[in-house]
C-alpha atoms as a PDB file:
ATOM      1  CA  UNK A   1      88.679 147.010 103.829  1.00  0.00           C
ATOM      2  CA  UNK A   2      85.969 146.392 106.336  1.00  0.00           C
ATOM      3  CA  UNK A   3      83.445 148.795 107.707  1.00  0.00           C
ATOM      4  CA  UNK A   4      80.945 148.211 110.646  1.00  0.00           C
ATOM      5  CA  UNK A   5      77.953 150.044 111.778  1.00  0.00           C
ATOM      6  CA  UNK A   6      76.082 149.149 114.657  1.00  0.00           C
ATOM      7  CA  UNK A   7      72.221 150.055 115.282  1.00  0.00           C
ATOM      8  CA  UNK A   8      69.606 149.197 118.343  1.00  0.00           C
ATOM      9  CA  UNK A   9      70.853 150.725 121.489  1.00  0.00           C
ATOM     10  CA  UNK A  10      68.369 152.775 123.823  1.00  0.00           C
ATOM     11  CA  UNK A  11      66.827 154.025 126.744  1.00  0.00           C
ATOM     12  CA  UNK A  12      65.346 150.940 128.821  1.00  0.00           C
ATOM     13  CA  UNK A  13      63.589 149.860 132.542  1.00  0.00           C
ATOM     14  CA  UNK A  14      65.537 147.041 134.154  1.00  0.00           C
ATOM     15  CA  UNK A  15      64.088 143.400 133.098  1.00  0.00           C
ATOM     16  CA  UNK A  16      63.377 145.119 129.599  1.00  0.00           C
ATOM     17  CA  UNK A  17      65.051 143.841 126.280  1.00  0.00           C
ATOM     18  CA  UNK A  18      66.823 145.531 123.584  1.00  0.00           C
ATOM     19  CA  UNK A  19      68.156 144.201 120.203  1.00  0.00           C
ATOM     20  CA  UNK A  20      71.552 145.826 118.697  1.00  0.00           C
ATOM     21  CA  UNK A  21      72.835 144.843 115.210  1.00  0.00           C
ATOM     22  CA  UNK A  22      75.800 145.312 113.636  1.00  0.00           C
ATOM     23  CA  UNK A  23      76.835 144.684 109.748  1.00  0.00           C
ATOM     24  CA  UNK A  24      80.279 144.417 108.600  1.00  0.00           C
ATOM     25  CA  UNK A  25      80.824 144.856 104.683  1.00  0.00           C
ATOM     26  CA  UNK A  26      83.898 143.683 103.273  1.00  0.00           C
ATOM     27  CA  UNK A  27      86.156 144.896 100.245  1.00  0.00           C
ATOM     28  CA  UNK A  28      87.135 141.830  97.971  1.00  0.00           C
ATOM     29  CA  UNK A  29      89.707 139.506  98.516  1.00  0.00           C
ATOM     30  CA  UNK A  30      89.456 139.818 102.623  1.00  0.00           C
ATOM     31  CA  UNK A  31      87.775 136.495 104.997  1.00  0.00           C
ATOM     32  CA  UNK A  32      85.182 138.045 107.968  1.00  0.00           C
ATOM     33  CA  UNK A  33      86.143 136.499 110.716  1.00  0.00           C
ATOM     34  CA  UNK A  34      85.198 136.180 114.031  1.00  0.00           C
ATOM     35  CA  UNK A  35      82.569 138.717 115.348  1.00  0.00           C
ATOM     36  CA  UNK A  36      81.916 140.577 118.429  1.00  0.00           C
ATOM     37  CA  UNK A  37      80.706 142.587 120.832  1.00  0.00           C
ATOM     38  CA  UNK A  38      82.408 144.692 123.756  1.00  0.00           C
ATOM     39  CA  UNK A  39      81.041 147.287 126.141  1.00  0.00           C
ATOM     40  CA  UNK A  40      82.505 150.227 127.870  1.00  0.00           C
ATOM     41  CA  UNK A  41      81.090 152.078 131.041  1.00  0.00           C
ATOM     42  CA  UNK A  42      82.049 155.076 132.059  1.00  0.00           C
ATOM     43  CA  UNK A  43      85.650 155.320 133.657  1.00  0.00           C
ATOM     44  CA  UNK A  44      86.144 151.217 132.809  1.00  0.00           C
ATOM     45  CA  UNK A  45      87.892 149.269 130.658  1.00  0.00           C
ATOM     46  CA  UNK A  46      86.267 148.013 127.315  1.00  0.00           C
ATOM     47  CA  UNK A  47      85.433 144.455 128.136  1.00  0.00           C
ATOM     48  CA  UNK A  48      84.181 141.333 125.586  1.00  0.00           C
ATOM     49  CA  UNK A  49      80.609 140.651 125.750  1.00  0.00           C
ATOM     50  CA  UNK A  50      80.185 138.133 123.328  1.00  0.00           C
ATOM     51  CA  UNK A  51      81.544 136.670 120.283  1.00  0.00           C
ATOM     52  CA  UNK A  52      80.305 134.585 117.000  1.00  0.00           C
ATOM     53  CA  UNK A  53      82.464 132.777 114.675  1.00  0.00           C
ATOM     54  CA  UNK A  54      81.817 132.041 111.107  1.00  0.00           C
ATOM     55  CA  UNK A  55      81.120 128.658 111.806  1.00  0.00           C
ATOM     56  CA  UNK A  56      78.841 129.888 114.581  1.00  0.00           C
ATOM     57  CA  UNK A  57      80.627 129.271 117.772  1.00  0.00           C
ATOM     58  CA  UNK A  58      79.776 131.662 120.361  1.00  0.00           C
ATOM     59  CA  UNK A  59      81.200 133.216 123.731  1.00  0.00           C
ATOM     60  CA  UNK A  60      80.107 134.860 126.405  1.00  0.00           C
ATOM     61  CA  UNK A  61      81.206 137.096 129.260  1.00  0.00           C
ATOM     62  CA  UNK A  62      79.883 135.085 132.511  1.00  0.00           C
ATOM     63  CA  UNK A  63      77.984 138.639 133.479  1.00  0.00           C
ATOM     64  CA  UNK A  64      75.953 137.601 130.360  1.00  0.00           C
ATOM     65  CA  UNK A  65      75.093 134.133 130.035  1.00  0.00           C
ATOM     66  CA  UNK A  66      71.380 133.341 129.834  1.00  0.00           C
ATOM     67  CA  UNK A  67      70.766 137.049 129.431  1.00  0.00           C
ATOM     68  CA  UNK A  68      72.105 137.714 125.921  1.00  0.00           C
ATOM     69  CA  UNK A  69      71.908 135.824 122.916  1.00  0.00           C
ATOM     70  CA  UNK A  70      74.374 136.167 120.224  1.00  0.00           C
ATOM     71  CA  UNK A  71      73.545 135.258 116.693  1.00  0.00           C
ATOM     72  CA  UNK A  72      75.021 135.675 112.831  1.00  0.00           C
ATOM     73  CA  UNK A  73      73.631 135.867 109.329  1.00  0.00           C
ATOM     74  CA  UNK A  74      76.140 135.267 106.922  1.00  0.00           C
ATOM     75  CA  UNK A  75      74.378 134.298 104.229  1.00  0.00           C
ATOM     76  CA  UNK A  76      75.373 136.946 102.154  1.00  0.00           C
ATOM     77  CA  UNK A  77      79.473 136.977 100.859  1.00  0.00           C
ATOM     78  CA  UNK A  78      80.582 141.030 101.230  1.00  0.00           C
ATOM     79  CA  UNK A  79      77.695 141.806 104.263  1.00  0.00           C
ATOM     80  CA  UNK A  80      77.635 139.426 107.399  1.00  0.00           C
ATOM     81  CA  UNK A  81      75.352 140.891 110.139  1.00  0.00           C
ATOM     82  CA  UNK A  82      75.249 140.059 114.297  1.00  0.00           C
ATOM     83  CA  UNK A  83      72.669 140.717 116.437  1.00  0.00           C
ATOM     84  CA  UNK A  84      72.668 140.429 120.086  1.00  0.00           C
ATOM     85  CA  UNK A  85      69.590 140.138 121.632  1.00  0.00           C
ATOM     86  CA  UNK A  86      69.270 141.304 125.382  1.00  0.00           C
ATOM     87  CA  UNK A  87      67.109 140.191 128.141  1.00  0.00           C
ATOM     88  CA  UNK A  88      66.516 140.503 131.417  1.00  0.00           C
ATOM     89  CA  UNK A  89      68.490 143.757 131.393  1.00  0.00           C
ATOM     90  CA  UNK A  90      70.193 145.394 134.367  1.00  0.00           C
ATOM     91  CA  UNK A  91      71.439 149.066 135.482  1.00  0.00           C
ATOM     92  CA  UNK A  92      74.954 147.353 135.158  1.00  0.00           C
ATOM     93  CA  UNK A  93      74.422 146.466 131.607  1.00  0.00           C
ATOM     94  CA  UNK A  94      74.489 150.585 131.106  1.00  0.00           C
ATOM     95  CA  UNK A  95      77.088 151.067 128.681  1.00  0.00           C
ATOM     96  CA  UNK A  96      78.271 152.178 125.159  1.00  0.00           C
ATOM     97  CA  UNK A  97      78.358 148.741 123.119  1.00  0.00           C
ATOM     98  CA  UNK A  98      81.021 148.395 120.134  1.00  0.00           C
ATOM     99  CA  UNK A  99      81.120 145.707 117.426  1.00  0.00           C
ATOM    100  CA  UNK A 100      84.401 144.679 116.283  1.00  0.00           C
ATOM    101  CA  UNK A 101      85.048 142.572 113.429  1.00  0.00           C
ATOM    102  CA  UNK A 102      88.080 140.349 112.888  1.00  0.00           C
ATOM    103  CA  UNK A 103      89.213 140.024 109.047  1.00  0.00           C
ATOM    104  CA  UNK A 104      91.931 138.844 107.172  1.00  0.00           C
ATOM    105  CA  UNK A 105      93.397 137.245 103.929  1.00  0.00           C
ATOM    106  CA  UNK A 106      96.652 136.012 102.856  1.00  0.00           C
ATOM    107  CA  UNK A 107      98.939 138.585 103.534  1.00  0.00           C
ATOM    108  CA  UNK A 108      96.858 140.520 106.859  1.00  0.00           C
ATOM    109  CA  UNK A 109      94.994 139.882 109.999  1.00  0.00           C
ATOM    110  CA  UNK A 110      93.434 142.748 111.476  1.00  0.00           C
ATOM    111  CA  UNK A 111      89.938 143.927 113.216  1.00  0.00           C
ATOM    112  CA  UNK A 112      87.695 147.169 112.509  1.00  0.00           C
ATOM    113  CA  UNK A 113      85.372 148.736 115.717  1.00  0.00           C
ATOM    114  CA  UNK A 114      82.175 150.067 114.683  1.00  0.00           C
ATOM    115  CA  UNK A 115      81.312 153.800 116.444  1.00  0.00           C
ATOM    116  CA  UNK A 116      79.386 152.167 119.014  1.00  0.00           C
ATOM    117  CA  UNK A 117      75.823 152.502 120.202  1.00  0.00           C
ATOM    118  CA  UNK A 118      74.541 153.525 123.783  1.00  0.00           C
ATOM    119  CA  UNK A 119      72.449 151.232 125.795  1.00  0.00           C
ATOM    120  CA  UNK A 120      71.227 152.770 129.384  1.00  0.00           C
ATOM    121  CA  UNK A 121      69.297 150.431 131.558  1.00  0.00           C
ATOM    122  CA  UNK A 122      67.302 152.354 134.565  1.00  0.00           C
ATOM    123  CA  UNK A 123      65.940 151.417 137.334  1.00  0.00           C
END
């Protein structure tokens, strides 16, 4: 019903900035919801990064907060897109970064993950 595909990670120095997107196109007949982003390092536990709603209200992980910037376009009815733009980056901010994507309609409530994309921070 809903299919996401993230883009943008990389190789960077610490203090760089990277941009990731991810789009999430919808079948007909299902609401996107609210958006996300999580990370996962090696050996921890996937943990929220940031998150856009429709109506554009956003959330952020305190690691984050004046670092990354989370936006939407949702201009478009079957294709909404998020970017999150990162600055000031860190070696800690090494991770594989997932978009998830809440959806629903009358009769379901349910999220899709996108495959992820690395991002690796150096020193």
């Amino acid at each position: 019903q809903v299919q996401v595909v993230e883009s943008g990670g990389g190789l960077v120095q610490a203090g760089g900035s990277l941009r990731l997107s991810c789009t999430a196109s919808k079948s007909v007949g299902f609401n996107l919801d609210v958006m996300g982003w999580y990370r996962q390092a090696p050996g921890m536990q996937r943990e929220l990064v940031a998150s856009i709603s429709r109506g554009g209200t956003t959330n952020y992980a305190d690691s984050v907060k004046g670092r990354f910037t989370i936006s939407r376009d949702n201009t478009k009815n079957t294709v909404n897109t998020i970017y999150l733009e990162m600055n000031s980056l860190k070696p800690e901010d090494t991770a594989v970064y997932y978009c998830k994507t809440e959806y629903s309609n009358f009769f379901t409530k349910a999220g899709s993950w996108g495959q992820g994309t690395h991002v690796t921070v150096s020193l």
